[in-house]
Protein backbone atom coordinates (compact mmCIF):
# COMPACT_ATOMS: atom_id res chain seq x y z
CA UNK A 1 11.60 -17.63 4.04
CA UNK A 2 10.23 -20.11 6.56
CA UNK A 3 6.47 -20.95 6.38
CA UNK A 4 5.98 -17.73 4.66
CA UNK A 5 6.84 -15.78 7.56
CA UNK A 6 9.20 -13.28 7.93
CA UNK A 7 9.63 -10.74 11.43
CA UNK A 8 9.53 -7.21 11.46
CA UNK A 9 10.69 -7.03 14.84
CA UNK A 10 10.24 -7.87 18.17
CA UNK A 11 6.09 -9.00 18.09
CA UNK A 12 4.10 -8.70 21.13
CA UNK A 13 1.31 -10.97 21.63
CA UNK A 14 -2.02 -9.43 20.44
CA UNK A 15 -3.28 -9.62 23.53
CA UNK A 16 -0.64 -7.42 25.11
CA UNK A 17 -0.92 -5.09 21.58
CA UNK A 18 -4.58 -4.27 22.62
CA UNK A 19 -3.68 -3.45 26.30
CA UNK A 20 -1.22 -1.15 24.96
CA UNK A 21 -3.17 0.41 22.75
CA UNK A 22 -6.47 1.33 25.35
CA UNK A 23 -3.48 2.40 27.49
CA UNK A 24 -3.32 5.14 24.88
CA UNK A 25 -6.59 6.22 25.30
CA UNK A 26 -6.78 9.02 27.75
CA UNK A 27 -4.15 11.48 25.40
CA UNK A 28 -5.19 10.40 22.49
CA UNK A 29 -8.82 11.05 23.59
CA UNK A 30 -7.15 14.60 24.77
CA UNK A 31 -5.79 15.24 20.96
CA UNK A 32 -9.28 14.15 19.26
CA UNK A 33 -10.65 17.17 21.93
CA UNK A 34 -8.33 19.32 21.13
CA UNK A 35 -8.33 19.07 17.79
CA UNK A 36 -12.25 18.55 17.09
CA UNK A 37 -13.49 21.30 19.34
CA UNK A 38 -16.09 21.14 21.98
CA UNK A 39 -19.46 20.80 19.69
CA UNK A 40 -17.34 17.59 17.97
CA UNK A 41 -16.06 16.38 20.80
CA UNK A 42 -18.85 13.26 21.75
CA UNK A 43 -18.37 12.49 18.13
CA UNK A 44 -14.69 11.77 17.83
CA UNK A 45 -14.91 10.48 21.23
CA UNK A 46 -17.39 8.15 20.68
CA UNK A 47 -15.05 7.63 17.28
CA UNK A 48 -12.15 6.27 19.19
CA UNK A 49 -14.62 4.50 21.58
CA UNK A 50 -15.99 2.56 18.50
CA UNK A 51 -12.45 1.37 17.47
CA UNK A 52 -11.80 0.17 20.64
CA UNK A 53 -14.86 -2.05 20.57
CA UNK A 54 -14.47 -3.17 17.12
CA UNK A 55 -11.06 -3.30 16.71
CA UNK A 56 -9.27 -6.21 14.86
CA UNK A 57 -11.80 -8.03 12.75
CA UNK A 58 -10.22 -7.85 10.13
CA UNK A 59 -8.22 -10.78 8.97
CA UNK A 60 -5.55 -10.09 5.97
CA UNK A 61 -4.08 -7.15 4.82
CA UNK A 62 -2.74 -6.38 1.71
CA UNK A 63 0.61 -5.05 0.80
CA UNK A 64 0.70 -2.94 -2.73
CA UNK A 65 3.25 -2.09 -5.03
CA UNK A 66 2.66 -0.12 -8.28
CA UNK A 67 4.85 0.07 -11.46
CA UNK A 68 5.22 3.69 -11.75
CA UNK A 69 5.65 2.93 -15.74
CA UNK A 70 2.67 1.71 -16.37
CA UNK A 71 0.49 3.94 -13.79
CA UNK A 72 1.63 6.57 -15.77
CA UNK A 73 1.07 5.11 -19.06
CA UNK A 74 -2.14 3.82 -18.22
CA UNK A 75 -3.33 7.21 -16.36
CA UNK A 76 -7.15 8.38 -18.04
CA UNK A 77 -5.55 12.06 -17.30
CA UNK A 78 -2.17 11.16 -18.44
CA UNK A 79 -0.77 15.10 -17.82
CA UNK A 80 -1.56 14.84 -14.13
CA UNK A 81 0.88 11.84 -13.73
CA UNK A 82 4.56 12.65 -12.22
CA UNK A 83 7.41 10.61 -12.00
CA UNK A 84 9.87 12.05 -9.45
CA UNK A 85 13.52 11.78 -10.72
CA UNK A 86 14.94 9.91 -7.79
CA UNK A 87 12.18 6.92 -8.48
CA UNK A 88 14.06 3.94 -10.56
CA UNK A 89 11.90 1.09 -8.77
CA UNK A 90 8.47 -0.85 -7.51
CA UNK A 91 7.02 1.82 -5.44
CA UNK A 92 4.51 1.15 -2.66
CA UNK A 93 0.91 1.94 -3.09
CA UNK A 94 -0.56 1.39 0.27
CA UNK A 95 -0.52 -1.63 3.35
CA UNK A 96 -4.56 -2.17 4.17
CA UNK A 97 -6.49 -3.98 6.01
CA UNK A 98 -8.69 -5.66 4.11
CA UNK A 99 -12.51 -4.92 3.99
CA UNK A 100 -12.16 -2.26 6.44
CA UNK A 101 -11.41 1.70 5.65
CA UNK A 102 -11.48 4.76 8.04
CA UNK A 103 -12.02 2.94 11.14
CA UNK A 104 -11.05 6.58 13.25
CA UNK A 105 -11.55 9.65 11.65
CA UNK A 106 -9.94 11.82 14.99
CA UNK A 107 -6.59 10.00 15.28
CA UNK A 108 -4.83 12.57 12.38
CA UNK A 109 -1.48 12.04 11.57
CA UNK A 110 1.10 15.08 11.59
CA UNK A 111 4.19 16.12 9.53
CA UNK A 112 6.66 15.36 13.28
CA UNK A 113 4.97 11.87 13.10
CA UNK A 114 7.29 11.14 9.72
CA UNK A 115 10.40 12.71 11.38
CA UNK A 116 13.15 10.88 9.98
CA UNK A 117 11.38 8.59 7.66
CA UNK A 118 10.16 11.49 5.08
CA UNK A 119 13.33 11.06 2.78
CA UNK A 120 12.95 7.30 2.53
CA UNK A 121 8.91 7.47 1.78
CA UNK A 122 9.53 10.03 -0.37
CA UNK A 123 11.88 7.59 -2.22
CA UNK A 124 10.00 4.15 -1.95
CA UNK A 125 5.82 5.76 -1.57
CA UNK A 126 6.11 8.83 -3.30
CA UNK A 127 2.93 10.15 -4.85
CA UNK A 128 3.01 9.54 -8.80
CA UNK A 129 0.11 12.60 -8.89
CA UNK A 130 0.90 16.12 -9.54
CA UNK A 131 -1.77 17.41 -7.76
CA UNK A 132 -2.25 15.33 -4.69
CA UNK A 133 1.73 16.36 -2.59
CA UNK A 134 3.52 13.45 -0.74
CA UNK A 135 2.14 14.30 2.67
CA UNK A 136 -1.54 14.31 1.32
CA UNK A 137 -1.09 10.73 -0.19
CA UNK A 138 0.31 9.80 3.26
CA UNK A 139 -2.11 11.02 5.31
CA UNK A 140 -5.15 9.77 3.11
CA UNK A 141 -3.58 6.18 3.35
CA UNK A 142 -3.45 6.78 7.14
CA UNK A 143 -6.71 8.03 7.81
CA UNK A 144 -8.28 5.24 5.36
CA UNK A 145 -6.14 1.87 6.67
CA UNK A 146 -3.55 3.10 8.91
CA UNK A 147 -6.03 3.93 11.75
CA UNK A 148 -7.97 0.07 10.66
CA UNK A 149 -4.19 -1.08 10.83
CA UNK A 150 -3.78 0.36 14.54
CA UNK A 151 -4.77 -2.35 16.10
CA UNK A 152 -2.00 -4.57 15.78
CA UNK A 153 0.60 -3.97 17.90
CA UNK A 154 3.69 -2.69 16.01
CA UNK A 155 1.34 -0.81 13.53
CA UNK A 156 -0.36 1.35 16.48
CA UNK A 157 0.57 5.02 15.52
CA UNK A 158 1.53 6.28 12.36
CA UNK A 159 4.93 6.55 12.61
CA UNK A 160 5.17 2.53 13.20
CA UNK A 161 2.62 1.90 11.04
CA UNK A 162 4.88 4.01 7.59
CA UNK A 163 7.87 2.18 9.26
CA UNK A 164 6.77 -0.98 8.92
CA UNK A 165 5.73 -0.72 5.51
CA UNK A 166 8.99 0.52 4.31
CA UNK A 167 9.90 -2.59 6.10
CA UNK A 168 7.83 -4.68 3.92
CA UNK A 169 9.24 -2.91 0.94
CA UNK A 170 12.88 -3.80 2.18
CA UNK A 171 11.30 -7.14 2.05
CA UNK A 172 9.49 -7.75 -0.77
CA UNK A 173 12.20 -6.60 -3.44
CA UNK A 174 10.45 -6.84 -6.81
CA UNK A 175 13.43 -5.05 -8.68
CA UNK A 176 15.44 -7.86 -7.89
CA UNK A 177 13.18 -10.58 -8.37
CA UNK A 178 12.11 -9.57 -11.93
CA UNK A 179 16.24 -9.07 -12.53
CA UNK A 180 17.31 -12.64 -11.12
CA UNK A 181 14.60 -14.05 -13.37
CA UNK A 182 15.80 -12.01 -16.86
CA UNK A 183 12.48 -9.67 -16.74
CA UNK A 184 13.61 -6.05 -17.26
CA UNK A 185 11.55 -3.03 -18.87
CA UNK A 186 11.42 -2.88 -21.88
CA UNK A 187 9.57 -1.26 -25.00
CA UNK A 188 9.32 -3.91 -27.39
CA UNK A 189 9.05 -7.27 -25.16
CA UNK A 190 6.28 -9.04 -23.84
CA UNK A 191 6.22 -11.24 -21.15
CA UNK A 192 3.77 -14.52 -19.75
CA UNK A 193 1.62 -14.11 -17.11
CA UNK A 194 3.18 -17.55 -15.60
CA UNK A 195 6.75 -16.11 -16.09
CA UNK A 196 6.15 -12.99 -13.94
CA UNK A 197 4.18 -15.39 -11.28
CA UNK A 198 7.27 -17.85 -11.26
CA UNK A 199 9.76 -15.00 -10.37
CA UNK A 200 7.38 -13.66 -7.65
CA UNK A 201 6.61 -16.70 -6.25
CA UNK A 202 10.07 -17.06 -3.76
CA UNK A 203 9.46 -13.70 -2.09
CA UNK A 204 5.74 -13.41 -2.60
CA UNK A 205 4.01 -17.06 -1.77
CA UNK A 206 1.05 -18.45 -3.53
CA UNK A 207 -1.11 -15.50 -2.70
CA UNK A 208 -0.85 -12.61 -4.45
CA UNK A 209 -2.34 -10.80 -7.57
CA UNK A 210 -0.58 -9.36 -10.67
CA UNK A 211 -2.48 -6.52 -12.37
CA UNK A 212 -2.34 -5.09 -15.68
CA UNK A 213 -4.37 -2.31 -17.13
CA UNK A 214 -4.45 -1.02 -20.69
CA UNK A 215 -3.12 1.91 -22.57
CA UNK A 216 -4.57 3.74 -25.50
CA UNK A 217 -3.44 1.18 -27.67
CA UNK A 218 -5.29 -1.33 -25.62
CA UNK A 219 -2.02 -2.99 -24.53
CA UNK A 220 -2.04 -4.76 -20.87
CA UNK A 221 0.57 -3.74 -19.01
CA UNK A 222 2.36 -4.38 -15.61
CA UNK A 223 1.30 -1.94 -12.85
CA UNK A 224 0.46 -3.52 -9.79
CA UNK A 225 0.99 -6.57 -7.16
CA UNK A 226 -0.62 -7.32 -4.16
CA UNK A 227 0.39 -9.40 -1.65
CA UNK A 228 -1.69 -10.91 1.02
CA UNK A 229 -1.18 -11.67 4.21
CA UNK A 230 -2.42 -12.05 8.27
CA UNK A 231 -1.64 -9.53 10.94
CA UNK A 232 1.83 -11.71 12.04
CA UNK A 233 3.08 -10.74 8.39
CA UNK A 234 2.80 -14.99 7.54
CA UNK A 235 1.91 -14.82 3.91
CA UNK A 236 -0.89 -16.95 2.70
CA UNK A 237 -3.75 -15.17 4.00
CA UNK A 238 -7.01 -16.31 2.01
CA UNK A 239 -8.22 -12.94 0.15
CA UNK A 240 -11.58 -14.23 -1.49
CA UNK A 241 -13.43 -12.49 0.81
CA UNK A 242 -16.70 -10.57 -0.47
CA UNK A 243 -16.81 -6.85 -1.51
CA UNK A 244 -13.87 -4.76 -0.40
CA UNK A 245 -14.51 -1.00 -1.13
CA UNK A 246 -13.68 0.29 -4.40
CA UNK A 247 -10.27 2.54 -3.08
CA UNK A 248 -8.87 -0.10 -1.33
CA UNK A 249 -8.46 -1.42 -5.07
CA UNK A 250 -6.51 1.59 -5.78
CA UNK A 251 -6.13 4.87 -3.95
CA UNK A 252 -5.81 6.19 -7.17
CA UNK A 253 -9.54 5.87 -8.67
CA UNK A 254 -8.30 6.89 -12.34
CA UNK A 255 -5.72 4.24 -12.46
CA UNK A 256 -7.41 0.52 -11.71
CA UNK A 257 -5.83 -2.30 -12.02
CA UNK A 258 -7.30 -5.99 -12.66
CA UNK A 259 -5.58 -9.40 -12.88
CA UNK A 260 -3.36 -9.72 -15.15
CA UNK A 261 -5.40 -11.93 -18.30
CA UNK A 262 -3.40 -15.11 -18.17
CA UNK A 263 -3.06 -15.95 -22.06
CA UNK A 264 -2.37 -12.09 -23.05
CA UNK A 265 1.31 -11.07 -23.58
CA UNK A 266 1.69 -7.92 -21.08
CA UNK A 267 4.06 -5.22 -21.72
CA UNK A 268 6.50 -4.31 -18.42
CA UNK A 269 7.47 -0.98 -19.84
CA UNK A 270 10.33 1.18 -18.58
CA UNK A 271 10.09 4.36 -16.44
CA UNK A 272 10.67 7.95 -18.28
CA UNK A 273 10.82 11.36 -16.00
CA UNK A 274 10.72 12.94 -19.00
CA UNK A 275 7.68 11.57 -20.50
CA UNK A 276 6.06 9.67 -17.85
CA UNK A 277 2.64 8.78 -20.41
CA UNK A 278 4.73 7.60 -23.26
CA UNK A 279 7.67 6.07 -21.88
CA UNK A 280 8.49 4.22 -25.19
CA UNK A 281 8.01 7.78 -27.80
């Protein structure tokens, strides 16, 4: 990977992305009418207005991938947790912008809009939640980064903006990572912080964050990694910025993660359909 870049496909220049996307204004203002209803209609005009004007100030964006394993494991209501049978692997948590969240609350996302791509996110960013459904878990990380995402040309609708995040997960294949490097699920082994780091490091850079969080048993274990990186998709982006809001953390507020403690042995346990909480009874 060259300079820590890698293409997603053909990139306009931003300048050109932004053009394209106030060309866009006049149906999408038509949909936010629609949709919101004459007494709303100033409102979610003034909504899309705002984005316009603001759009883009964001600098890095995060890429997450959970450990369905350990979410599960880890879960403070561990009978609401769900591991779909068809999920062996790293599954994606979310793509956000950082520091910004809900930037247009009347660009919704719809069912057609995931035409094609719905058996492959339901596969790679499937909810892990029995009572939140795929397409709710979708559209909440739409309406809270994919519209802050929208900006960037390439990312400006939702069906590019799911696309190219199963692009990144294409990408960033932790599965095999973890494999070439000898690190495998398992019950009864623990692994260093600076091991899992080292067989990251080729497809990940220098900037990202392992998380653990702890069982019952008060056990860290491996649930999360975050990748950062600018709007091009060049990975190195500088993340200690102040403050982020607390879901971008985790769209699943029962389940945070923190960095992984770098002199405690973590536990990378295996996945179990059948008991998704105690994957090693």
């Amino acid at each position: 990977m060259d300079s820590g870049h890698f293409s997603l496909g053909r990139q306009d220049s931003l300048s050109s992305g932004l053009l394209r996307w106030v060309d866009m204004g006049a149906p999408l203002l038509l949909v936010a009418i629609l949709l919101c209803g004459h007494a709303l209609t100033c409102q979610c005009t003034n909504d899309v207005f705002q984005m316009e004007k603001s759009s883009c100030t964001w600098k890095c964006m995060t890429f997450a991938l959970v450990w369905p394993g350990a979410f599960c494991a880890g879960l403070k209501k561990p009978l609401e947790c769900i591991i779909p049978d068809a999920i062996q692997s790293w599954t994606i948590h979310g793509l956000w912008p950082m520091h910004e969240t809900g930037c247009c609350g009347c660009w919704p996302i719809f069912r057609s809009d995931l035409e094609g791509l719905e058996p492959q996110l339901s596969r790679l960013w499937p909810t892990l939640v029995k009572s939140r459904s795929n397409m709710t878990f979708w559209k909440d990380e739409w309406n809270k980064h994919g519209t802050c995402a929208a900006c960037v040309e390439g990312l400006n609708s939702p069906t590019q903006y799911f696309q190219a995040t199963l692009k990144l997960r294409g990408h960033f294949d932790v599965d095999r990572a973890f494999m070439d490097a000898s690190i495998k699920p398992t019950c009864n082994q623990t692994y260093k912080v600076a091991d899992l780091h080292a067989a990251l490091a080729p497809i990940a850079g220098d900037r990202f964050e392992i998380q653990c969080q702890k069982d019952k048993n008060g056990r860290e274990l491996l649930v999360q990694l975050k990748i950062t990186m600018y709007k091009n998709y060049t990975l190195g982006c500088d993340h200690k910025q102040p403050g982020p809001p607390a879901h971008v953390q985790t769209s699943w507020k029962d389940s945070p993660g923190h960095p992984c403690p770098q002199n405690s042995p973590v536990y990378y346990l295996p996945i179990s359909h059948e008991h998704p909480q105690n994957p090693c009874d």
